[in-house]
C-alpha atoms as a PDB file:
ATOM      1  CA  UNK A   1     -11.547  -9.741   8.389  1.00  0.00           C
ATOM      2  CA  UNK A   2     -15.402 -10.683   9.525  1.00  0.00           C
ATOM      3  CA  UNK A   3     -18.077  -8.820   7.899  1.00  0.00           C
ATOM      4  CA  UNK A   4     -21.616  -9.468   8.743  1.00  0.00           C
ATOM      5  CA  UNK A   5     -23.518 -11.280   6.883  1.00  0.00           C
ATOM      6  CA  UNK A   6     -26.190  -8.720   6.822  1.00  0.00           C
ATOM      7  CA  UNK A   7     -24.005  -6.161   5.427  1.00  0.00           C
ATOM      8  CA  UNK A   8     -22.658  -8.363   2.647  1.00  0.00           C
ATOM      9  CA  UNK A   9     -26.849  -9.242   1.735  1.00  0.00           C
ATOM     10  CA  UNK A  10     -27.061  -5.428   1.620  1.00  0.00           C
ATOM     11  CA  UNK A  11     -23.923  -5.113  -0.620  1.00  0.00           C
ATOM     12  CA  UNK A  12     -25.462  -7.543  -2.965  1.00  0.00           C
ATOM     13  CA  UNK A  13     -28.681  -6.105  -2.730  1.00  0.00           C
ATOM     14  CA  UNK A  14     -27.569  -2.465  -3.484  1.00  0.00           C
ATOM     15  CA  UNK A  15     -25.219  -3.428  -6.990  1.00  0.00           C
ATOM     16  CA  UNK A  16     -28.286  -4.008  -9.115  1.00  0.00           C
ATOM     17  CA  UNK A  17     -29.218  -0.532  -8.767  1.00  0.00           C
ATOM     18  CA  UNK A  18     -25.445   1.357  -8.376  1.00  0.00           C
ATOM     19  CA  UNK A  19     -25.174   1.778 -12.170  1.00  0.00           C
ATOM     20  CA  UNK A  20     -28.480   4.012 -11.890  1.00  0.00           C
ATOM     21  CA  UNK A  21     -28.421   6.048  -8.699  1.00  0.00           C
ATOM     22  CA  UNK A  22     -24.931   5.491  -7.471  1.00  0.00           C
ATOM     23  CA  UNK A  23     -23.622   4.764  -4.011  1.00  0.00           C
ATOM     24  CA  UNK A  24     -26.628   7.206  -3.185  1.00  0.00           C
ATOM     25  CA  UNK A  25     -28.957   7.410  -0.507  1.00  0.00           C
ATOM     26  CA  UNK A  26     -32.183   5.900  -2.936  1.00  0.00           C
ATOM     27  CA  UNK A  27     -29.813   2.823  -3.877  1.00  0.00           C
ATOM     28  CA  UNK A  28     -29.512   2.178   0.101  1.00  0.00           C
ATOM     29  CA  UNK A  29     -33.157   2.375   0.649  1.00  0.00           C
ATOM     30  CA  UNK A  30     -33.788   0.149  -2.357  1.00  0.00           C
ATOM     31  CA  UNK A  31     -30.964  -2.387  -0.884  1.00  0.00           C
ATOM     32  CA  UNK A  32     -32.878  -2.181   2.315  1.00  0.00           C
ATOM     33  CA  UNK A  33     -36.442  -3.211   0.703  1.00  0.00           C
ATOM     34  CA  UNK A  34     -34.945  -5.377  -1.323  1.00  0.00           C
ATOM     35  CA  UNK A  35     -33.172  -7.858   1.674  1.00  0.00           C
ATOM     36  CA  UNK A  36     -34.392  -9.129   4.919  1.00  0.00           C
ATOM     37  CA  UNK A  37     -32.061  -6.825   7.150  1.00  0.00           C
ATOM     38  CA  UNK A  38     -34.020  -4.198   8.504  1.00  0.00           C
ATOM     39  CA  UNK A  39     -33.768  -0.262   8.579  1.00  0.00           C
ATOM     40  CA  UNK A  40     -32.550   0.137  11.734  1.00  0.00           C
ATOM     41  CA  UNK A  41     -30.768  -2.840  11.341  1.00  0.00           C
ATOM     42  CA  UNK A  42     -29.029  -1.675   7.988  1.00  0.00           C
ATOM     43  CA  UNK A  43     -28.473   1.747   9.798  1.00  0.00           C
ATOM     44  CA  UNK A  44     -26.529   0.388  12.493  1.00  0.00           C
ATOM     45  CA  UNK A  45     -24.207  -1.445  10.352  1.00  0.00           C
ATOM     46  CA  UNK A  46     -23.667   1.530   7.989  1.00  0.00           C
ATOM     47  CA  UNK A  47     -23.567   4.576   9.588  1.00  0.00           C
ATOM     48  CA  UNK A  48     -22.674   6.563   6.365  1.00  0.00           C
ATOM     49  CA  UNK A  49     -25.249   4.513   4.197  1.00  0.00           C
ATOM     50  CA  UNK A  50     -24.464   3.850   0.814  1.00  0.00           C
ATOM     51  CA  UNK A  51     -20.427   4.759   1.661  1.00  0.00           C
ATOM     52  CA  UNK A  52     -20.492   2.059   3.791  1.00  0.00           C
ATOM     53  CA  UNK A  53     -21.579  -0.443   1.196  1.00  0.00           C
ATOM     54  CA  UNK A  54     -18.720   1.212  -1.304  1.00  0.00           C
ATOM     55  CA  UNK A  55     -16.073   0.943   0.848  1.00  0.00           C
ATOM     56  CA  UNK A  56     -16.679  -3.209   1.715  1.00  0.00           C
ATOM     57  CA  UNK A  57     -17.189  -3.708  -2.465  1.00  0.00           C
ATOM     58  CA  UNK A  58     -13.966  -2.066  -2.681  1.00  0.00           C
ATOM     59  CA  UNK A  59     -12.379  -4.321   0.585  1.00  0.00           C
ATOM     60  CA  UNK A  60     -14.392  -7.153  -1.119  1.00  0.00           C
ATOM     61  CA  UNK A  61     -12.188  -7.103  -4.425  1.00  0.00           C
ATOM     62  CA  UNK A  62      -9.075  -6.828  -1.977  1.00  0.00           C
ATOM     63  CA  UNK A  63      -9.939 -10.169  -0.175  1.00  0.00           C
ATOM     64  CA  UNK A  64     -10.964 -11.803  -3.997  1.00  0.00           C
ATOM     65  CA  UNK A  65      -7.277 -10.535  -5.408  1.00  0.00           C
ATOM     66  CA  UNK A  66      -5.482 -11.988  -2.582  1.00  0.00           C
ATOM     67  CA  UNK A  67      -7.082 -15.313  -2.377  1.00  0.00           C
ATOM     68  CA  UNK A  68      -6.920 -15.587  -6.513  1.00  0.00           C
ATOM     69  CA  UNK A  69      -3.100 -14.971  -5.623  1.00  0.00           C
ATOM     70  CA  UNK A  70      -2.503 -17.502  -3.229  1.00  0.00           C
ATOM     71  CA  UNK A  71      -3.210 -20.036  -5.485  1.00  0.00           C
ATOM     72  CA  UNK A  72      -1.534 -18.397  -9.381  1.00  0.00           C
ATOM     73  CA  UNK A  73       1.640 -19.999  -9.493  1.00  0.00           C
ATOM     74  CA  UNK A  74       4.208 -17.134  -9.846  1.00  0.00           C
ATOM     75  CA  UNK A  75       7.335 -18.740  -9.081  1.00  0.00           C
ATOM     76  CA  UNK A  76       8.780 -18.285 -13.001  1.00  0.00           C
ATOM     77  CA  UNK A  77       8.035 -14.512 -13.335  1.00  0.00           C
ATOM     78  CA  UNK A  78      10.216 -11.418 -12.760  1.00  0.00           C
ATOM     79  CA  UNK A  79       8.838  -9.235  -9.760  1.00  0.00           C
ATOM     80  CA  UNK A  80       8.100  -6.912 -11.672  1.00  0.00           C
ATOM     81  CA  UNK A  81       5.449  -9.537 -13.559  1.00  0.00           C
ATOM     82  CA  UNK A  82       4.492 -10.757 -10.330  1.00  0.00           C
ATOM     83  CA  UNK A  83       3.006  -7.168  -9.515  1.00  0.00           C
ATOM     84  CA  UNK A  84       1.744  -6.682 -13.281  1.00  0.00           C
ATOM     85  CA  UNK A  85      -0.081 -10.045 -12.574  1.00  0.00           C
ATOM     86  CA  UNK A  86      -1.263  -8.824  -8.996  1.00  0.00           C
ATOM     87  CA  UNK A  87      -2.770  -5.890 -10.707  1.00  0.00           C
ATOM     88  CA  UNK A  88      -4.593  -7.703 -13.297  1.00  0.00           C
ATOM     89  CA  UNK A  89      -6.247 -10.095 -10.856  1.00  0.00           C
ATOM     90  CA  UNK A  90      -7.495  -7.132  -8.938  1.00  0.00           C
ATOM     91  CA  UNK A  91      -9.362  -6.450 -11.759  1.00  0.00           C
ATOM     92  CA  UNK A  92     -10.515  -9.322 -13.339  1.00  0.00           C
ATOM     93  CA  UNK A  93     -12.180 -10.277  -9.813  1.00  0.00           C
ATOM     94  CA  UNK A  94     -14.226  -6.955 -10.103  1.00  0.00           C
ATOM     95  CA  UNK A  95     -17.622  -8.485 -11.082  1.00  0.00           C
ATOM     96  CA  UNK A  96     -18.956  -5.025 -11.675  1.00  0.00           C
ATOM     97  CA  UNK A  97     -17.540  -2.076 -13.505  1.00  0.00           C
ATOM     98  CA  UNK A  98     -20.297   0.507 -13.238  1.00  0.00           C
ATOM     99  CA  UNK A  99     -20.122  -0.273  -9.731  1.00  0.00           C
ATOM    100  CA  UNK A 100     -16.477   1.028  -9.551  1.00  0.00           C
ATOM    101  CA  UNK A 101     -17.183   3.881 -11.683  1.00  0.00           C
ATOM    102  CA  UNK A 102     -19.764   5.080  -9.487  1.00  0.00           C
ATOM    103  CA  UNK A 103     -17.404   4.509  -6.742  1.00  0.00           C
ATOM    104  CA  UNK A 104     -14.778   6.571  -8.453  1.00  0.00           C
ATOM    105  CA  UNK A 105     -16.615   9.250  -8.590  1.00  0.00           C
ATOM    106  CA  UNK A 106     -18.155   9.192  -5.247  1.00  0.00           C
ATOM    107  CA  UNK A 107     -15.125   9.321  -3.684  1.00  0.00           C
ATOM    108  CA  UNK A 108     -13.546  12.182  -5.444  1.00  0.00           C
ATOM    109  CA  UNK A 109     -15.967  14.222  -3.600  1.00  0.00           C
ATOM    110  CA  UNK A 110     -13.725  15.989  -1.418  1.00  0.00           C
ATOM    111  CA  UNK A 111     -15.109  15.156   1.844  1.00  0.00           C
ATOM    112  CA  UNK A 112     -15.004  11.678   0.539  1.00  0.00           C
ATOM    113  CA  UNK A 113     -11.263  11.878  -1.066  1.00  0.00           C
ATOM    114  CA  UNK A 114      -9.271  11.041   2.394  1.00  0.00           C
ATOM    115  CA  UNK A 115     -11.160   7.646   2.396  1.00  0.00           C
ATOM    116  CA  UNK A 116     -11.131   6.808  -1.231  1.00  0.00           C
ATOM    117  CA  UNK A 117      -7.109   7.200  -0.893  1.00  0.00           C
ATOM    118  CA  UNK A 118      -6.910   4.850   2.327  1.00  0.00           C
ATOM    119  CA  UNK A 119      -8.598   2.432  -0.257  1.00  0.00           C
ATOM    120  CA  UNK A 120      -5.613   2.866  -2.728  1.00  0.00           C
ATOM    121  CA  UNK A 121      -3.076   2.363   0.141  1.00  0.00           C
ATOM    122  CA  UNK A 122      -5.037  -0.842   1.214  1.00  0.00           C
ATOM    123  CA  UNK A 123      -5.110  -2.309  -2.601  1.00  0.00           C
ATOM    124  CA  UNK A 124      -1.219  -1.903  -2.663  1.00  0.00           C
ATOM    125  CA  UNK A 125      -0.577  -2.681   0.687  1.00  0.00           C
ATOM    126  CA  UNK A 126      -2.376  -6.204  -0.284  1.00  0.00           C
ATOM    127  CA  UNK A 127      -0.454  -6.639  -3.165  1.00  0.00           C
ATOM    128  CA  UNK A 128       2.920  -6.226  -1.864  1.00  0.00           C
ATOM    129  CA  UNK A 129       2.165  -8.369   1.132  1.00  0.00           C
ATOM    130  CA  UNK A 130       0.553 -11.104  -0.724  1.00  0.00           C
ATOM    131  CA  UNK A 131       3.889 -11.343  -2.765  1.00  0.00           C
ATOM    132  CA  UNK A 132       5.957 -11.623   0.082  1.00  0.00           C
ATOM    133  CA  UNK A 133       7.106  -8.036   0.809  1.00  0.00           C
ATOM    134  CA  UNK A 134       9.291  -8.028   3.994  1.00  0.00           C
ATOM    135  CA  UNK A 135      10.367  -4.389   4.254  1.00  0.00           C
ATOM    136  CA  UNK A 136      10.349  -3.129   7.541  1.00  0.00           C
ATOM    137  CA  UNK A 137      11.958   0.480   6.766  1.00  0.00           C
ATOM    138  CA  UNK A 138      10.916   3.614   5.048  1.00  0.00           C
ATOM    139  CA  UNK A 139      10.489   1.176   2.048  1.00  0.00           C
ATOM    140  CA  UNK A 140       7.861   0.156   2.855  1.00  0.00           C
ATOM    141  CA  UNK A 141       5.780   3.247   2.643  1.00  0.00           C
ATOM    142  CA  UNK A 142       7.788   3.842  -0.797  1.00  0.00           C
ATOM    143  CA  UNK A 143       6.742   0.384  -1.887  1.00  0.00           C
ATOM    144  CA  UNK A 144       2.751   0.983  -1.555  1.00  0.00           C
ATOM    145  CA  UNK A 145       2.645   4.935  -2.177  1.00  0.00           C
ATOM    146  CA  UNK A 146       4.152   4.441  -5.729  1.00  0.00           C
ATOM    147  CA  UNK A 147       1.884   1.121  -6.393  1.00  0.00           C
ATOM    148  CA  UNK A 148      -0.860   3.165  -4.757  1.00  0.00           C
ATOM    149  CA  UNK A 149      -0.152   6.148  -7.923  1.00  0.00           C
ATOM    150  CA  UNK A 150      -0.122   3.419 -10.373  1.00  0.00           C
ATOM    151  CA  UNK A 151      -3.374   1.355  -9.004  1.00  0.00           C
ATOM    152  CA  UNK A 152      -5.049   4.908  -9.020  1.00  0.00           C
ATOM    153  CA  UNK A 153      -3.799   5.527 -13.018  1.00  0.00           C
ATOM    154  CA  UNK A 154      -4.755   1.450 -13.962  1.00  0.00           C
ATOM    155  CA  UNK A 155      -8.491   1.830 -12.233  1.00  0.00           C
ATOM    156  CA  UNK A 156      -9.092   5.218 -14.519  1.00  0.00           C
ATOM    157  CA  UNK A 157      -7.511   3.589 -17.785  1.00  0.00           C
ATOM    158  CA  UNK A 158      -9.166   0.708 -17.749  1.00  0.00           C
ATOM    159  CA  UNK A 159     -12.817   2.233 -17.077  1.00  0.00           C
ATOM    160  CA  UNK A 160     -12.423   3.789 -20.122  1.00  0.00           C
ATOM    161  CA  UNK A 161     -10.951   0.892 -21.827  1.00  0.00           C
ATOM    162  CA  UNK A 162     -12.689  -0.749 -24.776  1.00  0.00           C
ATOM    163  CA  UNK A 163     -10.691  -3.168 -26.404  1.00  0.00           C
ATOM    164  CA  UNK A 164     -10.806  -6.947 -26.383  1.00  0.00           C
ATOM    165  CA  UNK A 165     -10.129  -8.603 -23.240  1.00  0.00           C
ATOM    166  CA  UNK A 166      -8.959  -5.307 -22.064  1.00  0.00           C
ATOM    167  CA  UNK A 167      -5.317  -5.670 -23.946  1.00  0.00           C
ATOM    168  CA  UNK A 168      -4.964  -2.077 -23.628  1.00  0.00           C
ATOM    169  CA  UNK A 169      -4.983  -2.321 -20.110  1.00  0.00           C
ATOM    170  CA  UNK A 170      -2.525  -4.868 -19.804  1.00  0.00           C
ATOM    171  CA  UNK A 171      -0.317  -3.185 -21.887  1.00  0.00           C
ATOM    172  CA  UNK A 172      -0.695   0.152 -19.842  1.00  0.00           C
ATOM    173  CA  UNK A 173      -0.003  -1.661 -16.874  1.00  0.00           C
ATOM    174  CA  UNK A 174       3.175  -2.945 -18.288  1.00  0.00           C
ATOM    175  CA  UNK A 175       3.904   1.169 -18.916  1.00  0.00           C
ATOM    176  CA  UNK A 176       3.574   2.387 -16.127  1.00  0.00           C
ATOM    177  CA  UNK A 177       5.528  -0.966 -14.076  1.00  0.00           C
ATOM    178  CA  UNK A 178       8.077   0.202 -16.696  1.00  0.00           C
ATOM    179  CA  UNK A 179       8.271   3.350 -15.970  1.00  0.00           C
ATOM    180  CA  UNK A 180       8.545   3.256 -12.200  1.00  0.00           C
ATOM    181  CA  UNK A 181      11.059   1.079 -12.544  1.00  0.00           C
ATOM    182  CA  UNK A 182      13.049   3.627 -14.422  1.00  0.00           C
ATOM    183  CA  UNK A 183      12.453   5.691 -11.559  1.00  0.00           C
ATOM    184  CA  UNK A 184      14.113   3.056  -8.934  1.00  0.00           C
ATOM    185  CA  UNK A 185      17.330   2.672 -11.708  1.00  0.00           C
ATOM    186  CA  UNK A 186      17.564   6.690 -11.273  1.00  0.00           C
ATOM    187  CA  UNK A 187      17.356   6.364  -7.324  1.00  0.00           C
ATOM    188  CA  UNK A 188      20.255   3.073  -7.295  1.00  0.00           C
ATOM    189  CA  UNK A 189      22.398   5.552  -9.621  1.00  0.00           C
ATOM    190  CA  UNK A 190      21.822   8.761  -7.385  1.00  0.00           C
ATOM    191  CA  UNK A 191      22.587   7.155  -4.401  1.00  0.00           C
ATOM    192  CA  UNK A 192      25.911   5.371  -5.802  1.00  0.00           C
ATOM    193  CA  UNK A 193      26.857   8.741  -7.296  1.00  0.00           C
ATOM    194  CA  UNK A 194      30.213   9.800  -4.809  1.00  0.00           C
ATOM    195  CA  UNK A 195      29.089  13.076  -5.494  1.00  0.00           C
ATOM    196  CA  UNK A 196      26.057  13.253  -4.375  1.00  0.00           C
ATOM    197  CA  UNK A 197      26.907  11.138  -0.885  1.00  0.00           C
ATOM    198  CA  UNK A 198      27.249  14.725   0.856  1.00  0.00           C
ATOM    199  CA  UNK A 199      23.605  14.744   0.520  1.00  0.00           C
ATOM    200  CA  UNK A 200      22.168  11.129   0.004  1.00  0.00           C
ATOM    201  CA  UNK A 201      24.318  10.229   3.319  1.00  0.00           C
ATOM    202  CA  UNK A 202      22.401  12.035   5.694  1.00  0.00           C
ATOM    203  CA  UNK A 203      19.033  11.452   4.122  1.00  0.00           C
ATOM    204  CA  UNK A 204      19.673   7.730   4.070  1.00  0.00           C
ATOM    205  CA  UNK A 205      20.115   8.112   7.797  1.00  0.00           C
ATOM    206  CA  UNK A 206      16.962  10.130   8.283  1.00  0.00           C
ATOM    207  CA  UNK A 207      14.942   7.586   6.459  1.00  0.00           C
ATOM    208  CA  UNK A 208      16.739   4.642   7.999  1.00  0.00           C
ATOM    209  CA  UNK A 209      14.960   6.278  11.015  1.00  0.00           C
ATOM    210  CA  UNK A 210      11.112   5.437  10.093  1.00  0.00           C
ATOM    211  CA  UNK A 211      10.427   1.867  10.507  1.00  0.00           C
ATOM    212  CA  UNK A 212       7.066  -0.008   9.086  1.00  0.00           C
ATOM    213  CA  UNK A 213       3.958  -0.310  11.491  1.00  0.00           C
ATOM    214  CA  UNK A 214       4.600  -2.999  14.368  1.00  0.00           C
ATOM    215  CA  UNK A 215       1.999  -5.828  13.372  1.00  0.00           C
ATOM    216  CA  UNK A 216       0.601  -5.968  16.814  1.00  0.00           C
ATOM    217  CA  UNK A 217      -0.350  -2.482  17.801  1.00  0.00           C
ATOM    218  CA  UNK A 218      -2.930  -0.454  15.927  1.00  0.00           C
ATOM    219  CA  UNK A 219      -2.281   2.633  15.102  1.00  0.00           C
ATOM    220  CA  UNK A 220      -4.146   5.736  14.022  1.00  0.00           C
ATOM    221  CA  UNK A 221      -1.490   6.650  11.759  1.00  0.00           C
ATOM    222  CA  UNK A 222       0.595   4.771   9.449  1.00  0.00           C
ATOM    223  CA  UNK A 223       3.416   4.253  11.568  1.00  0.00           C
ATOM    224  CA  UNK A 224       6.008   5.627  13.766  1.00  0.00           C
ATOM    225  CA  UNK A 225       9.424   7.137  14.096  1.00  0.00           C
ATOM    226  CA  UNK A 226      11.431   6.392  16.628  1.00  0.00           C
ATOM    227  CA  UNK A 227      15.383   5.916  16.895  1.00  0.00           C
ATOM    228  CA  UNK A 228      17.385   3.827  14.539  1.00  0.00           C
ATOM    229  CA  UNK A 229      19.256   1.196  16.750  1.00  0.00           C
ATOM    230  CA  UNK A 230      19.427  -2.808  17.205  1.00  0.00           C
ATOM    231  CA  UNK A 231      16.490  -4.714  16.277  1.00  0.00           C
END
């Protein structure tokens, strides 16, 4: 995805002063002075100001994460690992934590919690399709809400994190992998369950009805549902 150059010089303009005013309006106007884009310039190419400038360092570690992918060789680990991995590279290509702090909290503000959540859903949505994913069905919103939950719980974790090398983090990661992969044994078990096909049957068919968003057609909302059939 292109990103002007301008807005990346205000990006790296703004970071040195994040960890004391935030993604706030003084850090903007100190990004401003402190690069050659001007202020009508810097206006035009973020609307929302500081927000702006959030939202691309968080897109930024995205694009780091999947090119730091492309080239690990993952070929000898479990999925599961694969994703564990994924997660840690998100982080470790985070150059600044303060940064991410202050973006945490900016966008809990409630006005401000729709977009921080689309930034989740892009994180996993990177992930999985970095490692291959090739779901086309309800899955695949399953697939990037649940990583989207554990992305959310590894970001808080490991800003509070002090240990070496962040080894706790690692080994929460591992947790909650673990645990949501309890959570797909459960599903496998409920849906095999005879007695339970009275309701699982239908419900399968339901959700065999939703089908992933068609790579050439934007869309203003996740996807679409339209009837199951031959594809």
């Amino acid at each position: 995805m292109y990103t002007d150059p301008a807005k990346r010089a205000l990006l790296d303009a703004i970071l040195p002063h994040v960890a004391f005013d935030g993604w706030s309006e003084d850090a903007f106007k100190a990004a401003i002075a402190a690069s050659d884009v001007t202020p009508d310039r810097a206006r035009s190419l973020c609307p929302r100001g500081a927000t702006d400038l959030a939202v691309l360092f968080h897109v930024e570690g995205d694009r780091k994460m999947k090119e730091a992918l492309a080239e690990a060789d993952l070929a000898d680990l479990r999925f599961r690992d694969r994703v564990a991995r994924a997660l840690r590279i998100r982080l470790d290509v985070t150059e600044d934590k303060e940064a991410v702090r202050r973006g945490t909290t900016l966008f809990a503000l409630p006005h401000l919690a729709p977009e921080g959540a689309k930034l989740m859903w892009g994180t996993a949505d990177a992930i999985w399709t970095a490692l291959g994913d090739t779901s086309d069905d309800v899955n695949w919103y399953t697939k990037r809400a649940t990583l989207s939950g554990v992305w959310a719980s590894v970001v808080l974790y490991w800003l509070g994190d002090q240990s070496v090398d962040h080894t706790a983090t690692d080994d929460f990661i591992d947790r909650r992998i673990d645990e949501v992969m309890q959570i797909e044994k459960l599903k496998a078990k409920v849906n095999a369950n005879p007695l339970l096909k009275p309701l699982t049957g239908p419900l399968g068919r339901l959700a065999g009805m939703v089908r992933a968003p068609a790579a050439r057609q934007d869309f203003k909302v996740p996807g679409m549902w339209r009837k199951a059939g031959p594809r």
